[in-house]
Protein backbone atom coordinates (compact mmCIF):
# COMPACT_ATOMS: atom_id res chain seq x y z
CA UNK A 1 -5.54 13.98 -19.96
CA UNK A 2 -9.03 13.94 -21.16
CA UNK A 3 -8.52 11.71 -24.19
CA UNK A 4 -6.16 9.38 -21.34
CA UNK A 5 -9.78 9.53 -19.11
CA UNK A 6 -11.65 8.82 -22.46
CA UNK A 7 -9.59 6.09 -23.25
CA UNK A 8 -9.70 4.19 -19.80
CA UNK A 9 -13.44 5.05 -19.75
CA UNK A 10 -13.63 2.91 -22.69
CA UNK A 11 -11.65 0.39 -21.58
CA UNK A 12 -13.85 -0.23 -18.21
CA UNK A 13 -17.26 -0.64 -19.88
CA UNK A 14 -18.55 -4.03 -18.91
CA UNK A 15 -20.83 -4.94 -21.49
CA UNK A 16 -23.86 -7.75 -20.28
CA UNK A 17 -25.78 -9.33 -23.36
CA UNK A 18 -29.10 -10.62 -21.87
CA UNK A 19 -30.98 -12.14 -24.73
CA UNK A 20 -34.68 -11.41 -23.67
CA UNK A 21 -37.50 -11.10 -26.25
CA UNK A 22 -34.49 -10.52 -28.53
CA UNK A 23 -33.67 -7.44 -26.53
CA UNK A 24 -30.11 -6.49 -25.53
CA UNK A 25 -29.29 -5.26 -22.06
CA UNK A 26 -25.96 -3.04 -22.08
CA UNK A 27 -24.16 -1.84 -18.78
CA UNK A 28 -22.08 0.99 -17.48
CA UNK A 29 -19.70 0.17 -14.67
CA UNK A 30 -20.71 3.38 -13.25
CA UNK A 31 -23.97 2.23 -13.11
CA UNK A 32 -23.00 0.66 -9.87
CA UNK A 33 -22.70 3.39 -7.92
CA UNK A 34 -24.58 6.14 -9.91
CA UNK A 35 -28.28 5.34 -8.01
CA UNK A 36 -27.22 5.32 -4.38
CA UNK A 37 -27.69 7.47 -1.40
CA UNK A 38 -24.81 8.86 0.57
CA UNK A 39 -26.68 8.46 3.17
CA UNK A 40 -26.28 5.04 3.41
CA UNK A 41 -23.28 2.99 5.52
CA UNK A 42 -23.07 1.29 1.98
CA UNK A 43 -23.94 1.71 -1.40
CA UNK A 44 -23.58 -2.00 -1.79
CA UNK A 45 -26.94 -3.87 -1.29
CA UNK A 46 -26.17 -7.20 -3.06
CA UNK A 47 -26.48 -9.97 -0.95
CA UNK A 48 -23.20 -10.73 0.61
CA UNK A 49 -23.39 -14.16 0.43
CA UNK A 50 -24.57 -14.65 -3.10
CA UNK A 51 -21.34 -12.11 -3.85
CA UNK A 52 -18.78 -14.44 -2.46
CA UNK A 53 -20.69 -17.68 -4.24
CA UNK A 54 -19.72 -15.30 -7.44
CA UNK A 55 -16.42 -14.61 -5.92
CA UNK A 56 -15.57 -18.20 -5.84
CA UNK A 57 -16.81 -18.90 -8.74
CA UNK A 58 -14.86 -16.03 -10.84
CA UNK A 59 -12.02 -17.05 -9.15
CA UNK A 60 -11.73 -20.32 -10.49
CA UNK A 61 -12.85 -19.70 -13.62
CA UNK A 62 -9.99 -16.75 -13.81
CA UNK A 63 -7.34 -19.11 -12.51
CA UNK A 64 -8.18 -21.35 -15.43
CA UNK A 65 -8.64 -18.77 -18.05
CA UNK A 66 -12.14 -20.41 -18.45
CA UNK A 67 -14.40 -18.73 -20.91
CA UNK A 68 -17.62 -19.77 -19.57
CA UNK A 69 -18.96 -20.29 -15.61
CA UNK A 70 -22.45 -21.82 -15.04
CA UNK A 71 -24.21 -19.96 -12.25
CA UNK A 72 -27.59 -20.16 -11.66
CA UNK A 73 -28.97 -22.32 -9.56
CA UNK A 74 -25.88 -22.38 -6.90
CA UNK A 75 -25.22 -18.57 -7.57
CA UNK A 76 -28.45 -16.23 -7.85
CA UNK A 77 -28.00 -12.65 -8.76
CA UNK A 78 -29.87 -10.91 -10.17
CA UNK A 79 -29.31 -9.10 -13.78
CA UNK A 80 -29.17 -5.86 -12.78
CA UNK A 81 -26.76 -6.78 -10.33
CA UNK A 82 -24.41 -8.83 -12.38
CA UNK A 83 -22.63 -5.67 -13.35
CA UNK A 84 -21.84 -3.95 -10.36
CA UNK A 85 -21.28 -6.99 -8.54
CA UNK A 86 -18.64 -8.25 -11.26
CA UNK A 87 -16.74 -5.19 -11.13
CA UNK A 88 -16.71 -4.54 -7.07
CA UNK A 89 -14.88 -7.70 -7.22
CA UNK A 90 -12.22 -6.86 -9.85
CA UNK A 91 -12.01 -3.51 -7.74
CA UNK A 92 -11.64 -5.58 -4.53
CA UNK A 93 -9.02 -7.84 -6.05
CA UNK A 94 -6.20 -5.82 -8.53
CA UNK A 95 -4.36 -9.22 -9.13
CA UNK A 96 -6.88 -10.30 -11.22
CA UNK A 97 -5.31 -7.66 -13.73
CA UNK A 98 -5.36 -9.27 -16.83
CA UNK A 99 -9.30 -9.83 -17.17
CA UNK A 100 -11.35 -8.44 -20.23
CA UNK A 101 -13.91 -6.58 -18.55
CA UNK A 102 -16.75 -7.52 -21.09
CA UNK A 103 -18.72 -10.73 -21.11
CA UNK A 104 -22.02 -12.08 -22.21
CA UNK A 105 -24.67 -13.91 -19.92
CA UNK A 106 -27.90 -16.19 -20.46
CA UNK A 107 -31.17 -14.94 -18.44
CA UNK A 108 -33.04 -18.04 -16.19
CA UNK A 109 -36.09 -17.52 -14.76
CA UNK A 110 -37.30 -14.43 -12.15
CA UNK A 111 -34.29 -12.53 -13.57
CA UNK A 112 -31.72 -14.51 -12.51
CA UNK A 113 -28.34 -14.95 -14.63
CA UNK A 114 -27.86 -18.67 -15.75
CA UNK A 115 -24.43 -18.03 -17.55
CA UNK A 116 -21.44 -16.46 -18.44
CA UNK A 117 -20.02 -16.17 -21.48
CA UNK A 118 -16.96 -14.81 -23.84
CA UNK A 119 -15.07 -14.50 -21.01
CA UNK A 120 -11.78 -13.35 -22.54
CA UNK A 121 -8.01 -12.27 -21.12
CA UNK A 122 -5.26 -10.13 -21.87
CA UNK A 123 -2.74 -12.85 -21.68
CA UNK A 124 -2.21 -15.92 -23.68
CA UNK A 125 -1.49 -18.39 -20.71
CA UNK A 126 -1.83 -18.42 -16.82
CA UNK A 127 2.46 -18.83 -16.96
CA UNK A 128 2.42 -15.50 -18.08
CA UNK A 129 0.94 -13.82 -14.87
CA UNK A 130 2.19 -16.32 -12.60
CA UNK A 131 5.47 -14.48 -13.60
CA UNK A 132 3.86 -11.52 -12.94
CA UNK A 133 2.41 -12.12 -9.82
CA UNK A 134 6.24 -13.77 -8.66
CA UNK A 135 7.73 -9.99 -9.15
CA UNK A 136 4.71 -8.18 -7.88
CA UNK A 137 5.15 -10.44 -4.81
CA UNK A 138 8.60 -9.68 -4.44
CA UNK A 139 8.07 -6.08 -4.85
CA UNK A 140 5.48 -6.68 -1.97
CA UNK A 141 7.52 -8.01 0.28
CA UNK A 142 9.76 -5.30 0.02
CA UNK A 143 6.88 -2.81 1.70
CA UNK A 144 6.11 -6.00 3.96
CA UNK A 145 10.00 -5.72 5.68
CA UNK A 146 8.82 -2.31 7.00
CA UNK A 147 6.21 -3.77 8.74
CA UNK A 148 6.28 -5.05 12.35
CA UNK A 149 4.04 -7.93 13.60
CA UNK A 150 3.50 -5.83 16.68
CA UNK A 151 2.40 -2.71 14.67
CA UNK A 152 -1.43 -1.86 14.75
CA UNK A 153 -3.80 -1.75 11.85
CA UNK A 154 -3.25 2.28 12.27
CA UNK A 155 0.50 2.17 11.97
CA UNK A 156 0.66 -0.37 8.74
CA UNK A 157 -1.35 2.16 7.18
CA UNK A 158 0.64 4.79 7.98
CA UNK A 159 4.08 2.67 7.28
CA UNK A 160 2.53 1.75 3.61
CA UNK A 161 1.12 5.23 2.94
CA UNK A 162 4.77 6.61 3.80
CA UNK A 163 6.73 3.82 2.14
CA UNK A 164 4.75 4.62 -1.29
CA UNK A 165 5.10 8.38 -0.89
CA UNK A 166 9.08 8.07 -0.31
CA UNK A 167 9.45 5.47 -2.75
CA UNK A 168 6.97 6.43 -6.19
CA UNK A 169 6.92 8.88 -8.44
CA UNK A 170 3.51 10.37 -9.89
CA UNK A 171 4.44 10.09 -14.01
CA UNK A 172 2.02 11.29 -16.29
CA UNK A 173 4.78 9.87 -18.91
CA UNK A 174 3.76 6.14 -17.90
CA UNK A 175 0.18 5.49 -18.23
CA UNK A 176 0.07 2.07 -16.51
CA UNK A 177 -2.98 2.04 -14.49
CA UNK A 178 -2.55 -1.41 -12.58
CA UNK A 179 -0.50 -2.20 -9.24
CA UNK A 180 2.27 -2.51 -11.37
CA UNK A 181 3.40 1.01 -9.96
CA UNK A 182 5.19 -1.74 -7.63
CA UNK A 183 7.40 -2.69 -9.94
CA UNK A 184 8.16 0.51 -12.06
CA UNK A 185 8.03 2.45 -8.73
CA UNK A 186 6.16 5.28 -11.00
CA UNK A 187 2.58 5.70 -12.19
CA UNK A 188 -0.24 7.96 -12.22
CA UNK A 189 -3.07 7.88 -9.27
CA UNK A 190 -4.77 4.94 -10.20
CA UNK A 191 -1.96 2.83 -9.89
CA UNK A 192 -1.38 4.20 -6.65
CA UNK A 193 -4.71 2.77 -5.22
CA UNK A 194 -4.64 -0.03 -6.70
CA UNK A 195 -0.89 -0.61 -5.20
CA UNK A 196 -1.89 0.33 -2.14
CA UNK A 197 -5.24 -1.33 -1.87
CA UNK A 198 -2.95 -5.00 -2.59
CA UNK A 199 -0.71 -4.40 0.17
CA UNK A 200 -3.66 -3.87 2.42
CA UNK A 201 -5.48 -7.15 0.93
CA UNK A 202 -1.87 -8.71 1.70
CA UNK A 203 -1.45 -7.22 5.59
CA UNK A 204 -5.71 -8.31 6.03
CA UNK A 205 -6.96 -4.52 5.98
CA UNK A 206 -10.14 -4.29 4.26
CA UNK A 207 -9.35 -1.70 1.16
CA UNK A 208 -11.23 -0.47 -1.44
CA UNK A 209 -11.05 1.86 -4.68
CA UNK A 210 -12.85 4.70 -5.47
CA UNK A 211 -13.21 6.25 -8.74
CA UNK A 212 -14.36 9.84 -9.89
CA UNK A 213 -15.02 9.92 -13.62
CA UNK A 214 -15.45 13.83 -13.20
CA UNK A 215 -12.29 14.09 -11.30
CA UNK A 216 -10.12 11.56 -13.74
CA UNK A 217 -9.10 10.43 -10.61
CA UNK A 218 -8.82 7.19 -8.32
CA UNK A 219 -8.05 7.23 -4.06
CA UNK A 220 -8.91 4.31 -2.29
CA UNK A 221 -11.19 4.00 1.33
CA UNK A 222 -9.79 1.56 4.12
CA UNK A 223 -11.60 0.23 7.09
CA UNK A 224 -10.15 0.61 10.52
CA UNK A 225 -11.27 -0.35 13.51
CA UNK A 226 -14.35 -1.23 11.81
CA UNK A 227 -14.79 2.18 10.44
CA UNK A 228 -14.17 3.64 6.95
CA UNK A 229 -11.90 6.20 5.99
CA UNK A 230 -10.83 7.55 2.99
CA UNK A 231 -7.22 7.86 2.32
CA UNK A 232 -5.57 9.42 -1.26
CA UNK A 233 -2.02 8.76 -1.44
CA UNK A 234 -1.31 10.41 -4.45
CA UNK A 235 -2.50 13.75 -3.68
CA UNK A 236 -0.28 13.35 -0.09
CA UNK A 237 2.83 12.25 -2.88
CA UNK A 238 4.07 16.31 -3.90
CA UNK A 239 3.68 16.57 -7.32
CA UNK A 240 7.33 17.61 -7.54
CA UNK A 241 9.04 15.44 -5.31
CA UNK A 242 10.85 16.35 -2.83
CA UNK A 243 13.00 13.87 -0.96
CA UNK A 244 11.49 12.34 1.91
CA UNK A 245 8.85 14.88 1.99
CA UNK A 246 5.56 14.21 2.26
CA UNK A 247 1.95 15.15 3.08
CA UNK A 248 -0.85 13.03 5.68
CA UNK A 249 -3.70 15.33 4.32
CA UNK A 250 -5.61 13.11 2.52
CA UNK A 251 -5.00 10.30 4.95
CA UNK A 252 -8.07 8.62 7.31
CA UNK A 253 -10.56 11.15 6.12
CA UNK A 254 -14.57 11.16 6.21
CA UNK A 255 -17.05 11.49 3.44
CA UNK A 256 -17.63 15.78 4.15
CA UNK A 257 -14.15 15.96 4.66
CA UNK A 258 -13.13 14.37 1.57
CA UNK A 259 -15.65 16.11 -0.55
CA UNK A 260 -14.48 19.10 1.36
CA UNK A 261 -11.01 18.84 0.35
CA UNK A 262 -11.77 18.90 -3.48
CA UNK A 263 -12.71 15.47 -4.26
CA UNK A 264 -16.12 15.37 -6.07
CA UNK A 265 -18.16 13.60 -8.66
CA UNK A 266 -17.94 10.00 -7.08
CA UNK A 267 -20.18 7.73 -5.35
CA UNK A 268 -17.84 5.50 -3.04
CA UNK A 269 -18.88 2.04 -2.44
CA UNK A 270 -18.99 2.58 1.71
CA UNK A 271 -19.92 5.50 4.09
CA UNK A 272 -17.25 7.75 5.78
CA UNK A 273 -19.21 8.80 8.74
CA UNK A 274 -15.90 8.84 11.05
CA UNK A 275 -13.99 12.03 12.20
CA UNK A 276 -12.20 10.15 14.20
CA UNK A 277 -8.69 11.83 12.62
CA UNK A 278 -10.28 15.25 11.91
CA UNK A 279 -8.09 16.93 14.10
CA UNK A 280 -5.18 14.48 14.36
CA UNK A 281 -1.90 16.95 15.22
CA UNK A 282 -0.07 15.32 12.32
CA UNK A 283 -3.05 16.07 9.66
CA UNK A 284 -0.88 19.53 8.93
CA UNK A 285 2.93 18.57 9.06
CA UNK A 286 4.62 17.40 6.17
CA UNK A 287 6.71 14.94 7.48
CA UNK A 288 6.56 10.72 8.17
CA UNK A 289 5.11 9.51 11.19
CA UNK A 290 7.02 6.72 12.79
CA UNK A 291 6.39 4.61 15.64
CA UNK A 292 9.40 3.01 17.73
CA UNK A 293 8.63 0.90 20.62
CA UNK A 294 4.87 1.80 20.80
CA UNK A 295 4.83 5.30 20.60
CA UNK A 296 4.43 7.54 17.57
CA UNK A 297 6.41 10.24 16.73
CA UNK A 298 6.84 13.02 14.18
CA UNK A 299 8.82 16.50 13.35
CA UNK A 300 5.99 19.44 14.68
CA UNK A 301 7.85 22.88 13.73
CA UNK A 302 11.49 22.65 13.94
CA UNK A 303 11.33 20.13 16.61
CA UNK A 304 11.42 16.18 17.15
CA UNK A 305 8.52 14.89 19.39
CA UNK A 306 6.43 11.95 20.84
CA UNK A 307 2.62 11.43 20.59
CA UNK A 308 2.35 13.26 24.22
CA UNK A 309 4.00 16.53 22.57
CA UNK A 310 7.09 16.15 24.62
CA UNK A 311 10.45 17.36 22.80
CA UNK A 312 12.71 14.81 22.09
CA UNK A 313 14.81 16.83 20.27
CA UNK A 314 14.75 20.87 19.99
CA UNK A 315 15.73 23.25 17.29
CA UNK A 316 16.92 20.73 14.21
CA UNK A 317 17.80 23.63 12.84
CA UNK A 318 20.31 24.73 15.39
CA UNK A 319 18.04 27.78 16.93
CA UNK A 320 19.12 29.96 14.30
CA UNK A 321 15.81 29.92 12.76
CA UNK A 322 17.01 28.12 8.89
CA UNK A 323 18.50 25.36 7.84
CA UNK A 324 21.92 24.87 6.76
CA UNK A 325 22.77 26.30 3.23
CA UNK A 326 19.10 27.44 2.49
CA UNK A 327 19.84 31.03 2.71
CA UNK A 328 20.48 30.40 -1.31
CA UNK A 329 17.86 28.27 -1.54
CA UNK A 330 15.50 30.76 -1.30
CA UNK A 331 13.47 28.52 1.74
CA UNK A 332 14.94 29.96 4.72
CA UNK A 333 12.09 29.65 7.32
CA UNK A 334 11.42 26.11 6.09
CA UNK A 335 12.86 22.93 8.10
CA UNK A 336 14.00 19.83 5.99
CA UNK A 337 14.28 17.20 9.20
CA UNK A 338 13.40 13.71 8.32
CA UNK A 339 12.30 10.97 10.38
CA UNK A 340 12.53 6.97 10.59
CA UNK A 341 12.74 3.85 12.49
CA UNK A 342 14.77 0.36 12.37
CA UNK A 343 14.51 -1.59 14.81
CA UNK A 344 12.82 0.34 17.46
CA UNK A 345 15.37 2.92 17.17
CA UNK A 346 14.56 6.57 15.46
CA UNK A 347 16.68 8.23 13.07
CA UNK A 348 16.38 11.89 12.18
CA UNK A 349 18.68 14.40 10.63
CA UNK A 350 19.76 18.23 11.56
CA UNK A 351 21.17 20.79 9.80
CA UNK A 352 24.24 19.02 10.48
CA UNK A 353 24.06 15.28 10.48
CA UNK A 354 22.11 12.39 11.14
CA UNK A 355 21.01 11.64 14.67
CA UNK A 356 20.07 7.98 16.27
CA UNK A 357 17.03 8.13 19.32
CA UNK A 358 16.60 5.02 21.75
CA UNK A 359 13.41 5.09 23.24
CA UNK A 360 14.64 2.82 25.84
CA UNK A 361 17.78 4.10 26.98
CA UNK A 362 16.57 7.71 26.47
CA UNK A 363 20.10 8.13 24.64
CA UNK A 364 20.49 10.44 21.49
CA UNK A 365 23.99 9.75 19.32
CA UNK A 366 25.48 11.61 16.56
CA UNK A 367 25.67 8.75 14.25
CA UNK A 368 26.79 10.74 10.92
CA UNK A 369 28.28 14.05 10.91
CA UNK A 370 26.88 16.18 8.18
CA UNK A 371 25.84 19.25 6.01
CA UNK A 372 23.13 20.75 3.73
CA UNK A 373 21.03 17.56 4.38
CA UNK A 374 17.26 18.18 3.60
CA UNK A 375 15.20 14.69 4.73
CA UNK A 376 15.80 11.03 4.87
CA UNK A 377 13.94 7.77 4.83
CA UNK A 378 14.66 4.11 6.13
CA UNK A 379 13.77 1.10 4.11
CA UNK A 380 14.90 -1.87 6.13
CA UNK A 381 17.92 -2.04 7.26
CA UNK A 382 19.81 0.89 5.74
CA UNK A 383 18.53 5.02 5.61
CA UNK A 384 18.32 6.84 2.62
CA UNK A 385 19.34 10.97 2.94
CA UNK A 386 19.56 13.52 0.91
CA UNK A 387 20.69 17.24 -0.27
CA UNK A 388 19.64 19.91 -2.56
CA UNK A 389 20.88 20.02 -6.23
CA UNK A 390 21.54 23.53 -6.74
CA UNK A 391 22.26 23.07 -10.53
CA UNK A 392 18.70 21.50 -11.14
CA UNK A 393 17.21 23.38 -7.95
CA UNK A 394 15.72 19.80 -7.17
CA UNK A 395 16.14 17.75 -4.02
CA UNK A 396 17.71 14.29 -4.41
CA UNK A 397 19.56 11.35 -2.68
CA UNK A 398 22.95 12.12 -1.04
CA UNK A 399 23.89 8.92 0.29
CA UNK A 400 23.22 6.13 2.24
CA UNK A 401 23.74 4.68 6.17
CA UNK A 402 23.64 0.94 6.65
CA UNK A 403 23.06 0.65 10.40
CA UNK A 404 22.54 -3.25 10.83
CA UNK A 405 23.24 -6.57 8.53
CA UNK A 406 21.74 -9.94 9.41
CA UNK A 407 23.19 -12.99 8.08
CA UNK A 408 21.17 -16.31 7.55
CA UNK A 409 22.26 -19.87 7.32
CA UNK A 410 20.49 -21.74 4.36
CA UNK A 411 17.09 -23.57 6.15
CA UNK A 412 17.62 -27.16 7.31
CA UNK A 413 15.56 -29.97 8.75
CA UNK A 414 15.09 -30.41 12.66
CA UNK A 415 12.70 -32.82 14.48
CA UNK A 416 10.06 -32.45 11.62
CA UNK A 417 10.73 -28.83 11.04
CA UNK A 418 12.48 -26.06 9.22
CA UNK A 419 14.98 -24.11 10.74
CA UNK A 420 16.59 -20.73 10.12
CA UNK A 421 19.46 -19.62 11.59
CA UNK A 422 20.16 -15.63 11.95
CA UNK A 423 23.60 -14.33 12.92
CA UNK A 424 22.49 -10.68 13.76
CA UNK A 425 25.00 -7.88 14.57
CA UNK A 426 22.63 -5.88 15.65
CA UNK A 427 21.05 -6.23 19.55
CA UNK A 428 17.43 -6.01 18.20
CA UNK A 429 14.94 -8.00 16.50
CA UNK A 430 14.97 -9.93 13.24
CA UNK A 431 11.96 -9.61 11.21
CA UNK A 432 11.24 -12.71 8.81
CA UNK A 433 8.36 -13.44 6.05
CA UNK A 434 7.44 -16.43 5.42
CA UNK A 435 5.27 -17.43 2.39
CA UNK A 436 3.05 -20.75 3.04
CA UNK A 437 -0.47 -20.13 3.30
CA UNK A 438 -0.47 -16.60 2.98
CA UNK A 439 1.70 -13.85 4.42
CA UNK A 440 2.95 -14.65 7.79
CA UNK A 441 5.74 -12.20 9.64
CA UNK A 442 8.07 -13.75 12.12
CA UNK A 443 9.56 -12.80 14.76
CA UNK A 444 13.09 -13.42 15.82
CA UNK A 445 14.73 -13.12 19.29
CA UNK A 446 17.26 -10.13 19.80
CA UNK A 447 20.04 -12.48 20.11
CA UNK A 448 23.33 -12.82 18.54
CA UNK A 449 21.94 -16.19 17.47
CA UNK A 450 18.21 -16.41 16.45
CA UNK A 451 16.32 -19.35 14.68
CA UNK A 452 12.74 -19.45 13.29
CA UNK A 453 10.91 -22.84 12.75
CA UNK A 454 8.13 -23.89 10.38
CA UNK A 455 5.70 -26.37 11.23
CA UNK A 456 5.45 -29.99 9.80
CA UNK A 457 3.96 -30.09 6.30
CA UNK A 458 4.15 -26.82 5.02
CA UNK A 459 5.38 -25.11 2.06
CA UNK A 460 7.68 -22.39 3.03
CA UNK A 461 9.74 -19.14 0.80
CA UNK A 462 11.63 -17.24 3.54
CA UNK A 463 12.67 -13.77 2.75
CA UNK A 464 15.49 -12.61 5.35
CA UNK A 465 17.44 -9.41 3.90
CA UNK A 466 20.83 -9.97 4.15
CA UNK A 467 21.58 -6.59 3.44
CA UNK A 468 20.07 -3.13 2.06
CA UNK A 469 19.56 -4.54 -1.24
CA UNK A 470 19.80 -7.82 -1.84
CA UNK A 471 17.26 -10.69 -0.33
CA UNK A 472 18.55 -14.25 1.10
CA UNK A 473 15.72 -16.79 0.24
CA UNK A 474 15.35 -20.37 0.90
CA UNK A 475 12.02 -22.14 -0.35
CA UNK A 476 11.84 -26.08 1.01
CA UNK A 477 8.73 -28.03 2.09
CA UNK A 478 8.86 -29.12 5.29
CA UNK A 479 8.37 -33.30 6.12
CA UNK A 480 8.85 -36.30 8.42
């Protein structure tokens, strides 16, 4: 692990040649954040303007693989900015995966940077990560069908954080510390962050990373209602997975906390002040926290209940005090319920099946009938449950429930738009992304026949899952 942290250390050394009086000027990343007082609401003091002229700048001279960008006079920082600046926005923007982070610059006058130089890449063309970017997008948009427009910024944290915890596996065996984690759905932490801090870019969450070169270790911080918080994913993943269990821990915490909790030798870009979730009631249960028709809900003990702490459901274990079959299991006092939601409706599982929860009609159904199930998941329109292995004493997938289809008619042209036609089976609504300019999440009607339209003009990939696996898309611009 050390010669791994060694390694990356290496690799993330932005070096800054700043030919003064034929003296060279080297940087640390870690200079960035290594002079700053805690204290502060942010360790950040660059100009914020001057950081997005840089910004755009970087940004077009990425997109073109450019090897040179003139600054000075429409940008002015400053050289002992250059550095941190440079790499808070490679840390703000994971995408941008494939730049060598090493360059050379030209001083101008009052210690300004004029130029930058040797910019290099770890690709030979831009086709290369546009192919990239395509999957990572895809992947994306698979986290993205969990998501309801209607969902607060509090409850797309939470959906993410729980989709990623169900869903990846913490491998020391694959190194790959980029967002790519999306793809191989395995990855050590700071793939994790950077994952989840590009779904948050996506959904319009400010994110962040944090590193700890002491630690060897990466979280991220994310700002909700206009408050930081940080938030480590993989410590809340169990090291030895267990299906559809997971951990909210290290989820919306403050700076003391954090530190508190064992997390030490960093200096994060923004202050934590917030306790807002210091004493949340779901901070200690190790289960998902779902929200169906407004309200949130979660497995406290061995029962189901709502954000008010009324029982929905009592004694998943039957009242016997342990769970089906784990008398030989050797975890007899422990409770292995899990908890979703599609489509406003909750599904959870006993000791002896799988259980469906209206919030509106009040009305609990038996939907599968069931034993020796320990947790399950949902990932859009079909849940995932599962059993213990008593030959590898592990806990794994049993099986799958499909509980609604949708079926989409390819787009077509209408008065100057594009329309989609959805042939639901299901009474509830239809979820559909469009990709124009940026993300946008539609809603469909909770009719037997729904249709989305697209305005006049605009460049349009719809993503409508047709089933548990398998996307329908339909990409058209839309014209007189």
């Amino acid at each position: 692990m050390k010669k791994f942290l060694s390694i990356i250390l290496c690799l993330i050394m932005v070096l800054v040649s700043l030919p003064i009086n034929a003296e060279d000027f080297t940087f640390d990343i870690y200079d960035s954040f290594s002079a700053g007082n805690t204290d502060e609401l942010t360790l950040m003091e660059v100009d914020e303007e001057a950081k997005a002229a840089l910004e755009e700048k970087l940004f077009a001279a990425w997109n073109n693989m450019d090897t040179e960008v003139q600054l000075y006079p429409d940008v002015k920082i400053h050289k002992d900015d250059i550095v941190k600046v440079f790499s808070s926005i490679l840390f703000e923007n994971p995408q941008y995966y494939y730049i060598v982070k090493s360059f050379s610059a030209t001083l101008k006058d009052a210690g300004y940077i004029g130029e930058l130089y040797n910019l290099s890449y770890t690709v030979d063309s831009m086709d290369e990560v546009k192919e990239t970017w395509a999957e990572v997008d895809k992947a994306t948009e698979e986290i993205l069908f969990n998501i309801s427009p209607d969902m607060t910024d509090f409850e797309k944290i939470v959906t993410v954080h729980d989709y990623m915890v169900n869903n990846y596996v913490y491998d020391l065996a694959d190194m790959d510390q980029t967002y790519f984690i999306l793809l191989k759905k395995k990855g050590v932490c700071i793939a994790y962050a950077e994952a989840f801090q590009h779904v948050m870019n996506v959904l319009g969450i400010e994110c962040t990373v944090v590193k700890s070169e002491e630690m060897g270790h990466t979280w991220n911080m994310v700002k909700l209602d206009d408050r930081w918080y940080h938030i480590d994913v993989t410590w809340d993943d169990p090291r030895l997975d267990r299906f559809a269990q997971m951990s909210h821990e290290f989820m919306l915490l403050s700076e003391s906390e954090i530190k508190a909790s064992g997390h030490t030798g960093f200096e994060a870009p923004y202050y934590a002040e917030s306790t807002t979730y210091t004493d949340a009631p779901w901070r200690d249960e190790p289960g998902a926290l779902v929200t169906a028709d407004g309200i949130m809900y979660r497995i406290e003990g061995n029962n189901l209940i709502d954000e008010n702490g009324n029982i929905i459901y009592k004694d998943l274990d039957g009242g016997d005090g342990y769970w089906d079959t784990s008398e030989t299991t050797g975890v007899k006092n422990a409770i292995f319920a899990g908890l979703c939601e599609i489509n406003d409706v909750l599904y959870f599982n006993t000791d002896t099946g799988i259980y469906s929860y209206n919030p509106k009609t009040k009305e609990t159904e038996c939907v599968l009938e069931d034993y020796g199930l320990f947790g399950l998941y949902a990932d859009k329109n079909t849940v995932f449950y599962g059993t213990y292995d008593f030959n590898t004493g592990t806990f794994i997938k049993k099986g799958e429930l499909q509980v609604c289809q949708t079926f989409v008619k390819e787009p077509y042209y209408e008065n100057g738009k594009a329309v989609v036609k959805l042939y639901n089976d299901y009474d509830s609504p239809v979820w559909i992304i469009s990709k124009g300019d940026g993300y946008k999440i539609h809603k469909a009607d909770a009719k037997s026949i729904t249709i989305a339209q697209f305005e006049n003009g605009s460049e349009q990939t719809i993503y409508v899952w047709k089933n548990s696996l398998e996307p329908v898309v339909g990409t058209f611009i839309v014209s007189e």
